[in-house]
N, C-alpha and C. Protein backbone atom coordinates (compact mmCIF):
# COMPACT_ATOMS: atom_id res chain seq x y z
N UNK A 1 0.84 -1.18 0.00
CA UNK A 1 0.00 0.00 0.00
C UNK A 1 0.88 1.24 0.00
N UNK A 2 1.02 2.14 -1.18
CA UNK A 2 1.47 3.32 -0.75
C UNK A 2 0.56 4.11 0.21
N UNK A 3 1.46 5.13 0.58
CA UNK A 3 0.68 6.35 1.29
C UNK A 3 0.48 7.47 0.61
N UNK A 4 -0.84 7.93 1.30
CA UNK A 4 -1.07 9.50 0.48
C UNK A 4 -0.42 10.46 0.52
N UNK A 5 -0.44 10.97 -0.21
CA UNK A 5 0.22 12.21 -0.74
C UNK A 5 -0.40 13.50 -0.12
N UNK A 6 0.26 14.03 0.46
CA UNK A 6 -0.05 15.67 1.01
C UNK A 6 1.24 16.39 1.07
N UNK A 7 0.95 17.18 -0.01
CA UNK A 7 2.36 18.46 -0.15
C UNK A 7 1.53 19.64 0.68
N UNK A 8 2.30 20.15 1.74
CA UNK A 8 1.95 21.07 2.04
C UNK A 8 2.39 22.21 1.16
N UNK A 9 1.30 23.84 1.40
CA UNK A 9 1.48 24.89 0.31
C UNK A 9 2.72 25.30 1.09
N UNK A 10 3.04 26.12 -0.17
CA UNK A 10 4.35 27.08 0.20
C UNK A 10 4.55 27.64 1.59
N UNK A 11 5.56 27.93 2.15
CA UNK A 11 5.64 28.48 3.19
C UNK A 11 6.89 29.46 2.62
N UNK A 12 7.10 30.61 4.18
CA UNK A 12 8.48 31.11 4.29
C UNK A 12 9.37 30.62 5.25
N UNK A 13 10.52 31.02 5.34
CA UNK A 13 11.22 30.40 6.33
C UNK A 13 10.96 30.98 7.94
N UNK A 14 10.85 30.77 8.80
CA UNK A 14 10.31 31.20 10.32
C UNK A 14 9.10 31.70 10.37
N UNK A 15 8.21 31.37 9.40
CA UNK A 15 6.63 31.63 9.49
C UNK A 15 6.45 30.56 10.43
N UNK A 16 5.19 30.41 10.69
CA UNK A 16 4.61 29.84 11.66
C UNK A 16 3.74 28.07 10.59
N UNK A 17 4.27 27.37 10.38
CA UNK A 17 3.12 26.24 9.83
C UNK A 17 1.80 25.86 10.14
N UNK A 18 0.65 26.37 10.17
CA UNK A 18 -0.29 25.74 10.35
C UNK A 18 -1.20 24.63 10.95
N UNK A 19 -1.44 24.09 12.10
CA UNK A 19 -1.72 22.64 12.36
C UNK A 19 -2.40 22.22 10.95
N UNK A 20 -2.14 20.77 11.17
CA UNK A 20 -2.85 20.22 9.84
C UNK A 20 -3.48 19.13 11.14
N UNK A 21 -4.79 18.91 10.42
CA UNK A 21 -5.71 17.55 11.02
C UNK A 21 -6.07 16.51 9.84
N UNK A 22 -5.28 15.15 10.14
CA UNK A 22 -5.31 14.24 9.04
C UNK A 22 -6.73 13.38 9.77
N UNK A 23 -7.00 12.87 8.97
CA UNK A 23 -8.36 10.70 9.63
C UNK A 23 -7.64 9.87 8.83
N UNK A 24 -7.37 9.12 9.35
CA UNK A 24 -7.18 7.73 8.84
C UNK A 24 -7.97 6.75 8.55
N UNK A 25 -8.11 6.02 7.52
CA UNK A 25 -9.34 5.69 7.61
C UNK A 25 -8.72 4.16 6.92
N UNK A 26 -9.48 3.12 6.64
CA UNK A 26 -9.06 1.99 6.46
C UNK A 26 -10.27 1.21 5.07
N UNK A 27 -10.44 0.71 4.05
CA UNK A 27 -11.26 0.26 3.27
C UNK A 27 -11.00 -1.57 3.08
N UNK A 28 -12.27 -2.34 3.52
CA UNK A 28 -12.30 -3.51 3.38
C UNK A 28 -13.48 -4.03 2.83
N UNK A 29 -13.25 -5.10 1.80
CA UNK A 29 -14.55 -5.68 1.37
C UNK A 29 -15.40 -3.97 0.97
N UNK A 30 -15.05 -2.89 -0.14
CA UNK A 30 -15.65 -1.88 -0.09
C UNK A 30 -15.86 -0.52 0.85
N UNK A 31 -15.76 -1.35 2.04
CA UNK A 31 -16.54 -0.57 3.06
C UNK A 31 -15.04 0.64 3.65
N UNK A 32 -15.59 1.76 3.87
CA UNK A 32 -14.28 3.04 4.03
C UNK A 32 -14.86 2.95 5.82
N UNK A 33 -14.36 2.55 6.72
CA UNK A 33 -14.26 3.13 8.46
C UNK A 33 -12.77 3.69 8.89
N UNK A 34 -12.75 4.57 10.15
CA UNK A 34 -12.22 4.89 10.57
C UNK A 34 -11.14 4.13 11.43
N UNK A 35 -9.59 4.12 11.01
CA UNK A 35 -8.18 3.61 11.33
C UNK A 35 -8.57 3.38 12.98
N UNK A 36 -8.61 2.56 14.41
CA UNK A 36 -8.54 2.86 15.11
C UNK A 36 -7.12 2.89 16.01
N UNK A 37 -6.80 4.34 15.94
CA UNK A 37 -5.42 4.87 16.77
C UNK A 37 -5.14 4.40 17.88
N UNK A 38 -5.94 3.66 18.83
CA UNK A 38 -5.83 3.53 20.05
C UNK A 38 -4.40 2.46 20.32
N UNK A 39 -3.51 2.82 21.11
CA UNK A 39 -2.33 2.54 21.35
C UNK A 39 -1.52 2.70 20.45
N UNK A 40 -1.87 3.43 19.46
CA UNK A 40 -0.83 3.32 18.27
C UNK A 40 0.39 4.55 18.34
N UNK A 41 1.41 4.55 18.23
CA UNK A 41 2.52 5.41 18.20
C UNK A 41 2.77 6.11 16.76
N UNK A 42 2.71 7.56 16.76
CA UNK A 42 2.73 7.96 14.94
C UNK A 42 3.78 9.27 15.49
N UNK A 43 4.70 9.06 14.28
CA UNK A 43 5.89 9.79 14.29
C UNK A 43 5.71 10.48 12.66
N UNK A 44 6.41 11.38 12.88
CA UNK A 44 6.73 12.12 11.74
C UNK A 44 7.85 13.08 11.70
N UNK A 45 8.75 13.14 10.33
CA UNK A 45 10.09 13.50 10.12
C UNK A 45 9.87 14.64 9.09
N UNK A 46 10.43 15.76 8.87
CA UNK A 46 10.88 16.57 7.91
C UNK A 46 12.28 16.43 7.79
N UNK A 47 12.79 16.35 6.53
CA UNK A 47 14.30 16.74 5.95
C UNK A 47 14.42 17.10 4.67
N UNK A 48 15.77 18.18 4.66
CA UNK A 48 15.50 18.53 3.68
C UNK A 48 15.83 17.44 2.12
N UNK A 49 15.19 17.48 1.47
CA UNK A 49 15.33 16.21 -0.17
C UNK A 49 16.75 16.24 -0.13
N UNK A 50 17.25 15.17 -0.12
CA UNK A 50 18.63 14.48 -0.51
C UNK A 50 19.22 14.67 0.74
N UNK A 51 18.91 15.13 2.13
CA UNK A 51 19.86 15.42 3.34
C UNK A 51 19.05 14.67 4.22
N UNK A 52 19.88 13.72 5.40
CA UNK A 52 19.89 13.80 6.52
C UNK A 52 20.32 14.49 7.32
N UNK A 53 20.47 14.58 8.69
CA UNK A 53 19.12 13.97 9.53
C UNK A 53 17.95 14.79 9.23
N UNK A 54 17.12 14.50 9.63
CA UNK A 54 15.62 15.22 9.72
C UNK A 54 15.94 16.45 10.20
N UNK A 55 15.25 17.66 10.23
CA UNK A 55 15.17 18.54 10.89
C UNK A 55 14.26 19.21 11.56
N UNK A 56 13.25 18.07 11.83
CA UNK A 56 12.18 18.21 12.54
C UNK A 56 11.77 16.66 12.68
N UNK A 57 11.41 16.02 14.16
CA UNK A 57 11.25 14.73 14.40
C UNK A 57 10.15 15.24 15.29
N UNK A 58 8.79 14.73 14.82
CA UNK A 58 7.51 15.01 15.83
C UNK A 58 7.22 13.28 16.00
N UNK A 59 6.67 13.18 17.29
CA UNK A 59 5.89 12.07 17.97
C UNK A 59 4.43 12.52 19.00
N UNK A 60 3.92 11.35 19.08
CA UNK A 60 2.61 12.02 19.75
C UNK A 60 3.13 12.16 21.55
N UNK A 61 2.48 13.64 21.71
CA UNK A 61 3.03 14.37 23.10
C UNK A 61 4.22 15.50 22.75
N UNK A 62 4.58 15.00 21.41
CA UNK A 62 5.64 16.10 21.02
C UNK A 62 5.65 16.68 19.66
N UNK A 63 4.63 17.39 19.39
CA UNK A 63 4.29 17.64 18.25
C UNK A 63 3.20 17.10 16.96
N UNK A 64 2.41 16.15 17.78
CA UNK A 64 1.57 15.26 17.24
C UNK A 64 0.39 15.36 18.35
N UNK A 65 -0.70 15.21 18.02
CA UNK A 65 -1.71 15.18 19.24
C UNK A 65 -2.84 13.82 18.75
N UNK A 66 -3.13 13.23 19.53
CA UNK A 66 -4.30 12.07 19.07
C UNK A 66 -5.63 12.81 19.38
N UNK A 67 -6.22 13.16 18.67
CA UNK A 67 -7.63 13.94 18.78
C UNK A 67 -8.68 13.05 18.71
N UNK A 68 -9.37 12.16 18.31
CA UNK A 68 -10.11 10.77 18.32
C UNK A 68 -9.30 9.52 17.97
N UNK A 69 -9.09 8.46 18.82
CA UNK A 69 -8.17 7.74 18.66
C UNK A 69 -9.38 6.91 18.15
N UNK A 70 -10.03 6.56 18.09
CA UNK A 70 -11.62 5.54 17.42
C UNK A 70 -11.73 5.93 16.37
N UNK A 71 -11.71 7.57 16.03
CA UNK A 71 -12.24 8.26 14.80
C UNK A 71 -11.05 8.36 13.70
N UNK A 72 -9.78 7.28 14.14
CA UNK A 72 -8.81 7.61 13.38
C UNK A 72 -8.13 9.45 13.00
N UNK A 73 -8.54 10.20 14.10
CA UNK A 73 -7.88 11.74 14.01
C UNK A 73 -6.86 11.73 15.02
N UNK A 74 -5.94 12.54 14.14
CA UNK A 74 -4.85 13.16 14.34
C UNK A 74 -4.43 14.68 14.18
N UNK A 75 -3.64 15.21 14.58
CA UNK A 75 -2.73 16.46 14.41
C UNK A 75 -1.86 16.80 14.49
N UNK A 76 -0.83 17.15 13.22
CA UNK A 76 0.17 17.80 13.79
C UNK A 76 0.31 19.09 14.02
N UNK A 77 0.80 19.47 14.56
CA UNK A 77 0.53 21.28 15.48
C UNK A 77 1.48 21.79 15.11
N UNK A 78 1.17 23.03 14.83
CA UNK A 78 1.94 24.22 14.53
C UNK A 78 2.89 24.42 14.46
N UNK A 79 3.92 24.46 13.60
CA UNK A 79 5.68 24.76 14.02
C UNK A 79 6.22 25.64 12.98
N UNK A 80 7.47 26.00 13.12
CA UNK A 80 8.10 27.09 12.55
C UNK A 80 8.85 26.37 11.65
N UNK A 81 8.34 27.01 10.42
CA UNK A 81 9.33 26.51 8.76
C UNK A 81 10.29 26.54 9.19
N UNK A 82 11.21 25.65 8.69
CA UNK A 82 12.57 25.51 8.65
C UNK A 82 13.32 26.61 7.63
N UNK A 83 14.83 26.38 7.43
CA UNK A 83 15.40 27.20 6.53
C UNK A 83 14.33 27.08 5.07
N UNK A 84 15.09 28.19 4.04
CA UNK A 84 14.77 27.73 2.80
C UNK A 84 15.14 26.51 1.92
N UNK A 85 14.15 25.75 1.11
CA UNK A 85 14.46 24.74 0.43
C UNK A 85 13.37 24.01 0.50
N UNK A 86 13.85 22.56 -0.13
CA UNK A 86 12.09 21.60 -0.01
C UNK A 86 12.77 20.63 0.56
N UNK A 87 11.88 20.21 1.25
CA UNK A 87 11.55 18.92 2.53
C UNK A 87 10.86 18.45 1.73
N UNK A 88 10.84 16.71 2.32
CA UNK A 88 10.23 15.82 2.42
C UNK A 88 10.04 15.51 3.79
N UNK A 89 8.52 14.38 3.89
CA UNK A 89 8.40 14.40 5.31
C UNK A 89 7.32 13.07 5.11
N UNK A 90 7.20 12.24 5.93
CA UNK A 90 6.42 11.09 6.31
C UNK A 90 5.70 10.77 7.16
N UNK A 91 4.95 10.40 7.57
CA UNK A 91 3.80 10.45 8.70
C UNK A 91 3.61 8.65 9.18
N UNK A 92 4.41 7.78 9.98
CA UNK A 92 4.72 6.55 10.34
C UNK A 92 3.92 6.10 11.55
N UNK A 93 3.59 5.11 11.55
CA UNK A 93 2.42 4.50 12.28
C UNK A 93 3.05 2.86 13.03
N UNK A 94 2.94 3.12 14.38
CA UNK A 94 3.87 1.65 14.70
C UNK A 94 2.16 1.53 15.82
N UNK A 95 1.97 0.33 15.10
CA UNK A 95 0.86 -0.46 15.91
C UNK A 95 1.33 -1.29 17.57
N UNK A 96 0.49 -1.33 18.09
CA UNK A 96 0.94 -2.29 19.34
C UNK A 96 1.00 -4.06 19.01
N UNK A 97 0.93 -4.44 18.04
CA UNK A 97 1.52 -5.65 17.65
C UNK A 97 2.34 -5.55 16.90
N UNK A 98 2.77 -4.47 16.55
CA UNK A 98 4.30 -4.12 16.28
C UNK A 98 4.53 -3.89 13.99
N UNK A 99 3.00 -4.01 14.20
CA UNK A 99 3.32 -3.53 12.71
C UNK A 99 3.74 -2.17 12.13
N UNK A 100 4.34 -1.60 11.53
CA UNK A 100 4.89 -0.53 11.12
C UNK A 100 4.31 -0.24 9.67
N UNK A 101 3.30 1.40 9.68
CA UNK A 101 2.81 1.80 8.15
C UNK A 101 3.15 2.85 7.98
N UNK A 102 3.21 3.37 7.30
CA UNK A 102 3.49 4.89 6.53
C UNK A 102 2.26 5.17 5.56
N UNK A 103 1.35 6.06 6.07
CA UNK A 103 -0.09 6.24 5.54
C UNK A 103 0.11 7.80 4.81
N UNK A 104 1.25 8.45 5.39
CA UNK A 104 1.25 10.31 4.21
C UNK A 104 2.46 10.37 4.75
N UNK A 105 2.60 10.99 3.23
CA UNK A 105 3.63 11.38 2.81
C UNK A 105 4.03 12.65 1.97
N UNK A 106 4.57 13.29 1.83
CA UNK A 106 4.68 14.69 0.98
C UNK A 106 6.07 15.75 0.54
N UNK A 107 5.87 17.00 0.63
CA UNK A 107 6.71 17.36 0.31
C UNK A 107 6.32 19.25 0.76
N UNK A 108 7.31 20.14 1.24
CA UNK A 108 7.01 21.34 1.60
C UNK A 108 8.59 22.20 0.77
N UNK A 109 7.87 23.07 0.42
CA UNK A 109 8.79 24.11 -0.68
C UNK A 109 8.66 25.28 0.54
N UNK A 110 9.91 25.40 0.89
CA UNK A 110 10.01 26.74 1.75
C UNK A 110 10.91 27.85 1.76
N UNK A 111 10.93 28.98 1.33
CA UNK A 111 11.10 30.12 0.88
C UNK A 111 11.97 31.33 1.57
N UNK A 112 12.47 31.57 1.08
CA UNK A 112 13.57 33.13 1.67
C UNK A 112 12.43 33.86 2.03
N UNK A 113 11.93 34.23 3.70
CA UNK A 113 11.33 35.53 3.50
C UNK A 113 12.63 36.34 3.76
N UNK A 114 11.81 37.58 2.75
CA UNK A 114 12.45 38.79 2.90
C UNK A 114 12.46 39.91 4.31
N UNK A 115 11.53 39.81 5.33
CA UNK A 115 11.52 40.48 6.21
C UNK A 115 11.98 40.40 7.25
N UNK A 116 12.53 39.50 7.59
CA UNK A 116 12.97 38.85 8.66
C UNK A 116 13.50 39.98 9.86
């Protein structure tokens, strides 16, 4: 299964990012219900394309919030663009029987502001 795709829009550099609120949701035999989060651990990385390390490592309690763990919702909260350039970034899911998914995935183009 790949994961979805979410490029976040442009940013500048030390603007403020936006929370984003993802659902997870799961489709079987047709039917679309909601991922249930409960005990599940979800991490997420920004770096910039072609560089390690990350330059932003969020986990839930640290930059991630579980908002309905039944309803499959999530959030990541607000943070400050990094330098200029484009990131990539992944959104990783480690279950309590120890399976490991990657459900989004994307990409953020971030920009010289001028005012700094």
């Amino acid at each position: 299964m790949l994961p979805a795709t979410y490029n976040f829009p442009t940013q500048y550099a030390g603007d403020t990012v936006a929370k984003r609120r993802f659902t997870v949701t799961r489709t079987v035999n047709g039917v679309t219900s909601p991922e249930n989060l409960t005990g599940v651990a979800i991490r997420c990385w920004f770096a910039r394309r072609g560089e390690q390390p990350a330059v932003y490592q969020f986990a839930v309690g640290s930059g991630i919030t579980i908002v309905n763990a039944a309803g499959g919702v999530f959030d990541l909260n607000a943070f400050p663009a990094p330098s200029p350039g484009t990131y990539s970034y992944d959104i990783e899911f480690t279950y309590p029987d120890s399976r490991v998914r990657t459900y989004v995935a994307g990409s953020m183009l971030v920009r010289e502001d001028v005012s700094q």
